[in-house]
Protein backbone atom coordinates (compact mmCIF):
# COMPACT_ATOMS: atom_id res chain seq x y z
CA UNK A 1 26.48 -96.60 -29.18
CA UNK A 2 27.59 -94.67 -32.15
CA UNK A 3 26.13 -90.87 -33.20
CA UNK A 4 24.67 -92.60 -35.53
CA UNK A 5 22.45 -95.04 -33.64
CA UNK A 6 21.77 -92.37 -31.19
CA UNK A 7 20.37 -89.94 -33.71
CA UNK A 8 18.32 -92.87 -34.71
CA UNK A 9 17.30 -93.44 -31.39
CA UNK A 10 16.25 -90.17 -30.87
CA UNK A 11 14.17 -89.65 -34.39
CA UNK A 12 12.34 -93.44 -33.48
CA UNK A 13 11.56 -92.40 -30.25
CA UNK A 14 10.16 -88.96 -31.63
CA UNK A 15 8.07 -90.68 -34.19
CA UNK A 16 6.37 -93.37 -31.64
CA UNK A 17 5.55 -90.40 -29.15
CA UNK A 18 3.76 -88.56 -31.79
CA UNK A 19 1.94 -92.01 -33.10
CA UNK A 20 0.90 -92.50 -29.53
CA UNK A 21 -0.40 -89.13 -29.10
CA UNK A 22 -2.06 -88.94 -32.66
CA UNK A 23 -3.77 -92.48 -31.18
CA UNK A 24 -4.39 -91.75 -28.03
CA UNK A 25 -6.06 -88.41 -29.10
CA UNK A 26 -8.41 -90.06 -31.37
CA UNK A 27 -9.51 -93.17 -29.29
CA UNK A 28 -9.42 -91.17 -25.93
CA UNK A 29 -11.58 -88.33 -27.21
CA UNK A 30 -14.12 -87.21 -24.45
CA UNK A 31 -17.91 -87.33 -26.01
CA UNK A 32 -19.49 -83.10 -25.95
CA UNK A 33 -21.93 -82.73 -22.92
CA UNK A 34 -25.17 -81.27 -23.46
CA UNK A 35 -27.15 -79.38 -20.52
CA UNK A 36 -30.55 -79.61 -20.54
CA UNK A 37 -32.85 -76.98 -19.34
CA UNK A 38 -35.31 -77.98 -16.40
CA UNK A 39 -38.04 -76.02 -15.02
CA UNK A 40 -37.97 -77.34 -11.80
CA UNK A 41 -38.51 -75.20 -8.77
CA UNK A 42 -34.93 -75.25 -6.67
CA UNK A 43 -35.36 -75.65 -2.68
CA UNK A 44 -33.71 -72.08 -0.82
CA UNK A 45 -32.93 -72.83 3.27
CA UNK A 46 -32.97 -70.06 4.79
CA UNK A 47 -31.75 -70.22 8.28
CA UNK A 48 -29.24 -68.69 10.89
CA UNK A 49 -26.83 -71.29 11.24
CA UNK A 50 -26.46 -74.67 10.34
CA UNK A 51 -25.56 -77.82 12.77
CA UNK A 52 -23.93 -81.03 11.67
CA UNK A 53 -24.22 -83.52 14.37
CA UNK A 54 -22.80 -87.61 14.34
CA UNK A 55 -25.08 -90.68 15.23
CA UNK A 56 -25.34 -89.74 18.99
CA UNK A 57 -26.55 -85.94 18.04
CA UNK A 58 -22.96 -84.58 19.08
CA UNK A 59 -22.36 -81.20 17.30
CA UNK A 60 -19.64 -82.17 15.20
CA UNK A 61 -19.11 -78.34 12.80
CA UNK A 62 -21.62 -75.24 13.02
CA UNK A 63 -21.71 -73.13 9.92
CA UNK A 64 -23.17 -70.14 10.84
CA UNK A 65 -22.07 -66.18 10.78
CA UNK A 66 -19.98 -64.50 13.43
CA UNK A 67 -20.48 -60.58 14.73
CA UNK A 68 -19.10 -59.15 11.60
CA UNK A 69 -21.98 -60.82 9.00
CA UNK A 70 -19.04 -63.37 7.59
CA UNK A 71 -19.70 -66.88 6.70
CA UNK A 72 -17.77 -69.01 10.00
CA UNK A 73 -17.62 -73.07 9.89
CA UNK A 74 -16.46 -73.95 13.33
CA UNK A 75 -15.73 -77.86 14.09
């Protein structure tokens, strides 16, 4: 392969990455997302640790907080 055919090379290659961007930009392009406000009332849990337990009510993880007031999730 010649410089010649390799600078061609090069340039075609250049062109078809930007054609497949241009494309790929346009067909691709992800649709806006619109948030809607709601009035609903949101559920709070307040409680002093939390348990998650399998099937057979084994503890599995504990999130709770140890003796200096952090969050602690203990499996």
């Amino acid at each position: 392969m010649n410089k010649k055919q390799q600078a061609l090379t090069i340039i075609l290659a250049l062109i078809a990455g930007l054609v497949g961007w241009v494309a790929s930009s346009q067909l691709l392009r992800k649709q806006p997302v619109v948030v809607e406000k709601t009035s609903q009332i949101q559920t709070v849990f307040v409680a002093e640790g939390f348990q998650l337990v399998d099937a057979d009510k084994k503890t599995r993880a504990t999130l709770r907080l140890d003796a200096y007031g952090r969050a602690c999730l203990a499996c």
